[in-house]
Protein backbone atom coordinates (compact mmCIF):
# COMPACT_ATOMS: atom_id res chain seq x y z
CA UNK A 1 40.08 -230.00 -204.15
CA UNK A 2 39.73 -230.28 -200.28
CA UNK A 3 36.44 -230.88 -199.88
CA UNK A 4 34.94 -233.97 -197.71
CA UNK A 5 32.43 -236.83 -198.34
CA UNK A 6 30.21 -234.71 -196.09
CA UNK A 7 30.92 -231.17 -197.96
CA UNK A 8 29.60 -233.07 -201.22
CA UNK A 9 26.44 -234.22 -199.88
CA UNK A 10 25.74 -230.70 -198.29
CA UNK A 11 26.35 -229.56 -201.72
CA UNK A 12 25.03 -232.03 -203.89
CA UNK A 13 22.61 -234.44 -201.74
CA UNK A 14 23.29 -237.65 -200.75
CA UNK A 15 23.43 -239.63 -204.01
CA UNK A 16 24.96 -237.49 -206.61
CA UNK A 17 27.42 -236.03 -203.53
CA UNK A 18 28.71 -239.10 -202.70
CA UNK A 19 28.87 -240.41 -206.51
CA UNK A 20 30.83 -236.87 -207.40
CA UNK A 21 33.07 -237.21 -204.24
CA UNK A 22 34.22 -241.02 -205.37
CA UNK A 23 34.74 -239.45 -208.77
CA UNK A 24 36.85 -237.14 -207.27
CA UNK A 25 38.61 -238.84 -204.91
CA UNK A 26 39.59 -241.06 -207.71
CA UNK A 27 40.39 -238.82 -210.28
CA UNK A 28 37.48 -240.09 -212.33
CA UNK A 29 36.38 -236.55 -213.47
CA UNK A 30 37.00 -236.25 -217.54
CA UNK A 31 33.08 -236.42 -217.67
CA UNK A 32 30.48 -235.22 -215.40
CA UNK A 33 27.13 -235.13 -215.11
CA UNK A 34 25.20 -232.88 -212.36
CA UNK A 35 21.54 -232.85 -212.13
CA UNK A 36 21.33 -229.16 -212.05
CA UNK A 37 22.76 -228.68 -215.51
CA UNK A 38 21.35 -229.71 -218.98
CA UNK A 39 24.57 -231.63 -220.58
CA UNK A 40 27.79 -233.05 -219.01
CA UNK A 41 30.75 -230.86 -218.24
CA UNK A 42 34.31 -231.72 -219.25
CA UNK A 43 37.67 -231.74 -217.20
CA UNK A 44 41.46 -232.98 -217.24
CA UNK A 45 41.43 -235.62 -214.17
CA UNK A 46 43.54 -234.76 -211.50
CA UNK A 47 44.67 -231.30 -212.79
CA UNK A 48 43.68 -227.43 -211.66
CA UNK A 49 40.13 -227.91 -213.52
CA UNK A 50 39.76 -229.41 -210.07
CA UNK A 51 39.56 -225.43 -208.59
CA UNK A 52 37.04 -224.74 -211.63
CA UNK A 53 34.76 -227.02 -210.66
CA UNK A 54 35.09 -226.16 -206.99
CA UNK A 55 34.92 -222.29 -207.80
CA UNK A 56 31.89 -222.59 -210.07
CA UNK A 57 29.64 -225.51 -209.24
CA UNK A 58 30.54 -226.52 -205.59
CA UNK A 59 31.33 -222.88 -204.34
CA UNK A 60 29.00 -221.58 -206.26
CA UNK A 61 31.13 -218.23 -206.97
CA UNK A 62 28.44 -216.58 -209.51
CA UNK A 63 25.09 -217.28 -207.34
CA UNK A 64 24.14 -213.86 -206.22
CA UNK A 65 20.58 -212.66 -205.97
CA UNK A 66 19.87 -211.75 -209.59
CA UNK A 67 16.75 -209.68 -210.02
CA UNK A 68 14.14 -211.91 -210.66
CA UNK A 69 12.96 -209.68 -213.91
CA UNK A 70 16.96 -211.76 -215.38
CA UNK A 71 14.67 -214.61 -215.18
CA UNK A 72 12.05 -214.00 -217.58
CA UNK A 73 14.27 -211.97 -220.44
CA UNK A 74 16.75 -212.36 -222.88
CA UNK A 75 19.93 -211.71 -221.46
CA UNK A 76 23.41 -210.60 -222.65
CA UNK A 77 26.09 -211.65 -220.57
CA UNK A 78 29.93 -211.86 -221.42
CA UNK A 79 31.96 -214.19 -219.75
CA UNK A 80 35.73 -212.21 -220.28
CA UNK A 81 38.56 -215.36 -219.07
CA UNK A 82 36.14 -217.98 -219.72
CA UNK A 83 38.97 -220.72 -218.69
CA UNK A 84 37.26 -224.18 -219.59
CA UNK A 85 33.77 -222.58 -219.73
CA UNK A 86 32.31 -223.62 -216.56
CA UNK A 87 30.99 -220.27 -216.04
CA UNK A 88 29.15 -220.05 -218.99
CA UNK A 89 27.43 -223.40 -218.76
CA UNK A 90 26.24 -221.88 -215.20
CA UNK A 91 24.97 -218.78 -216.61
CA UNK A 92 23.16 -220.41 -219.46
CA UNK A 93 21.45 -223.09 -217.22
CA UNK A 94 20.55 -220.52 -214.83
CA UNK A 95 19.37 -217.92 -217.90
CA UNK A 96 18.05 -220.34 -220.33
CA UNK A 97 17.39 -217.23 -222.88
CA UNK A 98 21.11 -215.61 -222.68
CA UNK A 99 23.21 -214.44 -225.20
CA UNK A 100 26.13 -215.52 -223.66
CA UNK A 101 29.98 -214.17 -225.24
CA UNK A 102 32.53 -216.94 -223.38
CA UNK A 103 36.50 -215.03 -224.16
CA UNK A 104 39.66 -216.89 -223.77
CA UNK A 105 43.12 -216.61 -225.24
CA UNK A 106 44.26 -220.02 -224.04
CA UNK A 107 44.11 -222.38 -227.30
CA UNK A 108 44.04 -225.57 -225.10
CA UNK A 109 41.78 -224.00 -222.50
CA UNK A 110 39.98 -222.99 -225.84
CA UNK A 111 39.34 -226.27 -226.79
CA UNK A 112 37.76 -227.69 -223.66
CA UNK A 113 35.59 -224.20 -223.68
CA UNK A 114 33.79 -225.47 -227.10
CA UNK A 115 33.60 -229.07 -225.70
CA UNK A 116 31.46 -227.69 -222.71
CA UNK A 117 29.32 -225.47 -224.63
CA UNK A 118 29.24 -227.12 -227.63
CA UNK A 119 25.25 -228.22 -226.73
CA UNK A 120 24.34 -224.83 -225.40
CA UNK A 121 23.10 -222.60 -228.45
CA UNK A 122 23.29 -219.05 -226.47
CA UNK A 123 26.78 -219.37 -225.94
CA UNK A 124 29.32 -218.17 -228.13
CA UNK A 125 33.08 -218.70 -228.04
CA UNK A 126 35.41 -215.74 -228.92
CA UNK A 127 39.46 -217.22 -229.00
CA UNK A 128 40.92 -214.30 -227.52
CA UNK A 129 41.91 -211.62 -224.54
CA UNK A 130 39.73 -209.10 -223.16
CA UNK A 131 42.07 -205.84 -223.54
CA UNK A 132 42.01 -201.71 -223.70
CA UNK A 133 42.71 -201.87 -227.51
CA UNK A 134 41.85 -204.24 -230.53
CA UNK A 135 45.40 -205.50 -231.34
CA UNK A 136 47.72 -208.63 -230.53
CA UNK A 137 48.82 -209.30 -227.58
CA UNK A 138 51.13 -211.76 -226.07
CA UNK A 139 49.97 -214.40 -223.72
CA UNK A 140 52.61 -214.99 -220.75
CA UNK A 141 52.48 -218.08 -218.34
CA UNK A 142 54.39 -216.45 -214.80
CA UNK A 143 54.21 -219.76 -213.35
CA UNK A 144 50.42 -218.84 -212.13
CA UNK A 145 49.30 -222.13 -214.82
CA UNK A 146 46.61 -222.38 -216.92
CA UNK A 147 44.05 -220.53 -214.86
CA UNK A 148 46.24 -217.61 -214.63
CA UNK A 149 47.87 -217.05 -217.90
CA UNK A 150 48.02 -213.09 -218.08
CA UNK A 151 48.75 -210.92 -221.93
CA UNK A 152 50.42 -208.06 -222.18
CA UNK A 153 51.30 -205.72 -225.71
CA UNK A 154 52.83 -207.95 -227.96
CA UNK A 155 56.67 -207.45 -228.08
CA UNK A 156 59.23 -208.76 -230.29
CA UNK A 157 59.99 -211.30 -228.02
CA UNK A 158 58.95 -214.89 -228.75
CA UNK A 159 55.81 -216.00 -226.86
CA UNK A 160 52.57 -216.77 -228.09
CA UNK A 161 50.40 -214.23 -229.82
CA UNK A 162 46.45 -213.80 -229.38
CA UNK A 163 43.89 -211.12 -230.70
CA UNK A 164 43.09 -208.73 -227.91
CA UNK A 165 39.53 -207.22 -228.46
CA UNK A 166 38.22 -204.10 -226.29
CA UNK A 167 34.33 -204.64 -224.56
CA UNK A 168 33.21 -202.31 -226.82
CA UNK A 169 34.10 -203.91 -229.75
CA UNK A 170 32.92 -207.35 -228.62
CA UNK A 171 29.27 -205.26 -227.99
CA UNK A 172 29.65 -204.42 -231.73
CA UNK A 173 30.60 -207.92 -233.17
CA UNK A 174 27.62 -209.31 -231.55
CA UNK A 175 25.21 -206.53 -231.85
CA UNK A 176 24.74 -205.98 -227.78
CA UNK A 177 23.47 -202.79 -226.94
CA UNK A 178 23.75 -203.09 -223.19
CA UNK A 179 25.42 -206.13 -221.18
CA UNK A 180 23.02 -207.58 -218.18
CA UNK A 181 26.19 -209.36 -216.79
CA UNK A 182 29.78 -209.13 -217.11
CA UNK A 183 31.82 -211.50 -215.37
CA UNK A 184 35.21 -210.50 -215.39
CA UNK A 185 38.47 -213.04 -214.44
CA UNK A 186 41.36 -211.81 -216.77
CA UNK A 187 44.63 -212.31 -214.51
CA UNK A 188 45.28 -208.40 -213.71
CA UNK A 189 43.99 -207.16 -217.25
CA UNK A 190 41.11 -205.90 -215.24
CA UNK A 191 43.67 -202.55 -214.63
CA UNK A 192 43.88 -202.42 -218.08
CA UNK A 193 40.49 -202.21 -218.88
CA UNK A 194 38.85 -200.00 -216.21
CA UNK A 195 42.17 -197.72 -216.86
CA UNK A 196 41.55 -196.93 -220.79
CA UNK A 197 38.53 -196.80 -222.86
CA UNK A 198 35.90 -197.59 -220.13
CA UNK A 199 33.35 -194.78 -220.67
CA UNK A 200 31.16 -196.37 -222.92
CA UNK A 201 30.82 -199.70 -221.88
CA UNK A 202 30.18 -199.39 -218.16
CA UNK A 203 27.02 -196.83 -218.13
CA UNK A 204 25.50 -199.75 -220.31
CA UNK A 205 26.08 -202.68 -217.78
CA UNK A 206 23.62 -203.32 -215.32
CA UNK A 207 25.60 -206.30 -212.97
CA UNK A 208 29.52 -206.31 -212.57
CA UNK A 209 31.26 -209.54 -211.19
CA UNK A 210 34.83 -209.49 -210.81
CA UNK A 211 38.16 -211.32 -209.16
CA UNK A 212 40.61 -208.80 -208.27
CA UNK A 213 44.21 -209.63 -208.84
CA UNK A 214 46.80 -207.35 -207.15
CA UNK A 215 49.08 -210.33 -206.51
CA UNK A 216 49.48 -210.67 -210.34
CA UNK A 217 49.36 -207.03 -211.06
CA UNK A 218 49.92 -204.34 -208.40
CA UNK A 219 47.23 -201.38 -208.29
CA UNK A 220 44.26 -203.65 -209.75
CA UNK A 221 41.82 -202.80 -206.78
CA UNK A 222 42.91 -199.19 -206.67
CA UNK A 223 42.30 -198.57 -210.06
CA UNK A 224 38.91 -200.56 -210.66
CA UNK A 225 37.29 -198.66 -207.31
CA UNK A 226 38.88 -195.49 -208.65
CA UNK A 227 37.18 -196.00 -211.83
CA UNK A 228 33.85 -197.37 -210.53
CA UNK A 229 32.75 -194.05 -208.51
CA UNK A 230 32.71 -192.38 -211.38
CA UNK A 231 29.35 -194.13 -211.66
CA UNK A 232 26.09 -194.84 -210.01
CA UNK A 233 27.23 -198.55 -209.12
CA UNK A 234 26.50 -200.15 -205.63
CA UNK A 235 28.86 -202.94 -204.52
CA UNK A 236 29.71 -205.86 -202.37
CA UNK A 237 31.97 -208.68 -201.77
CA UNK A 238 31.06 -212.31 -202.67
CA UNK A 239 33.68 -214.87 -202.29
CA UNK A 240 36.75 -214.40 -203.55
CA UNK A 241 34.75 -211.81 -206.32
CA UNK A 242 33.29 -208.18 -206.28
CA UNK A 243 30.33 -207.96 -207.11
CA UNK A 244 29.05 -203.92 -208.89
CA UNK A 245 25.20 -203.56 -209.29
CA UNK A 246 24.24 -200.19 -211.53
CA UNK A 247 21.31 -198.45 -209.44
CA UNK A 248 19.85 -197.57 -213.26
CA UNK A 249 18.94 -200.64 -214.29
CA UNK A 250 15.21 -201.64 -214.25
């Protein structure tokens, strides 16, 4: 993580920057604490958690201007390539009364996902892909690591296997009738999912935020934008994400 004594005291303030900076610089990272969150957050040392950390907490990828009505209600918010969970522990320190659905397929990504959450009651982790159909798929590693492992239909090839669950099914399993945020980082499955079995689940979600991935799966843009102006959804960029707002919501 390039990022400077100086950038972490910007970020952080003086104390905390400089103690996360050391931390960092020495590759003393397998437990943090940061004031702005409720319980300590847990990483591999020296490893790509590193661009987690810096995506989530330092860049601060998911701080848009939420309406300030998200503040004061009980959200439901599904966090679809939840990685090591850093996302979720954002969202449920920033919404302290979300319902909060954290998907991954990874098992050893899996693991550190429960560790994070483990003391945050709203969140609930679901082993498993975000897909266009409820059925297994196969998790493939294209040299991208394990922040970019992407699942296709399972084959009879050998590789490992993973239940694929569609959005609307995941609504059902935890009884949400609409979805306040959906934040959406599935390695090019994203195509998948705004391609088949979209018009149910996107009228009913009121804030989009998604990573595009064309260099892991050609025609992902196209085919998201195609799909969104089908519906009353403004949009804008934010970082390296895209953010949709739905001009319904109240």
């Amino acid at each position: 993580m390039k990022k400077t004594l100086i950038d972490f005291t910007k970020r952080f303030g003086l104390i905390e920057g400089i103690k996360l900076w050391y931390k960092f610089r020495y590759g003393i990272t397998s437990e943090l604490k940061l004031k702005e969150l409720d319980s300590c957050i847990y990483m591999t040392p020296n490893s790509i958690d590193n661009a987690s950390f810096k995506e989530i907490f330092f860049d601060q990828e998911y701080l848009i201007e939420y309406p300030k009505w998200m503040y004061s209600q009980q959200l439901n918010i599904i966090d679809a390539g939840a990685n090591i969970g850093f996302a979720s522990v954002f969202f449920a320190n920033k919404f302290k009364n979300a319902n909060i659905i954290s998907i991954e397929p990874d098992e050893e990504n899996f693991k550190w996902l429960k560790k994070n959450t483990i003391d945050y009651k709203g969140i609930k982790p679901l082993k498993g892909a975000m897909w266009f159909e409820n059925e297994n798929v196969q998790i493939c590693d294209d040299q991208w690591g394990s922040r970019g492992y992407m699942v296709n239909k399972e084959t009879k090839e050998e590789g490992k296997s993973i239940d694929g669950y569609t959005i609307d099914t995941v609504m059902n399993m935890f009884d949400f009738k609409h979805i306040d945020i959906f934040k959406i980082d599935i390695e090019g499955s994203e195509k998948d999912i705004f391609q088949s079995n979209f018009e149910n689940w996107i009228p009913k979600t009121k804030i989009i935020i998604i990573e595009l991935h064309d260099r892991m799966k050609e025609g992902c843009s196209e085919v998201v934008f195609k799909t969104m102006k089908e519906f009353e959804f403004d949009h804008f960029s934010h970082g390296e994400n895209i953010v949709f707002i739905n001009r319904n919501y109240n």
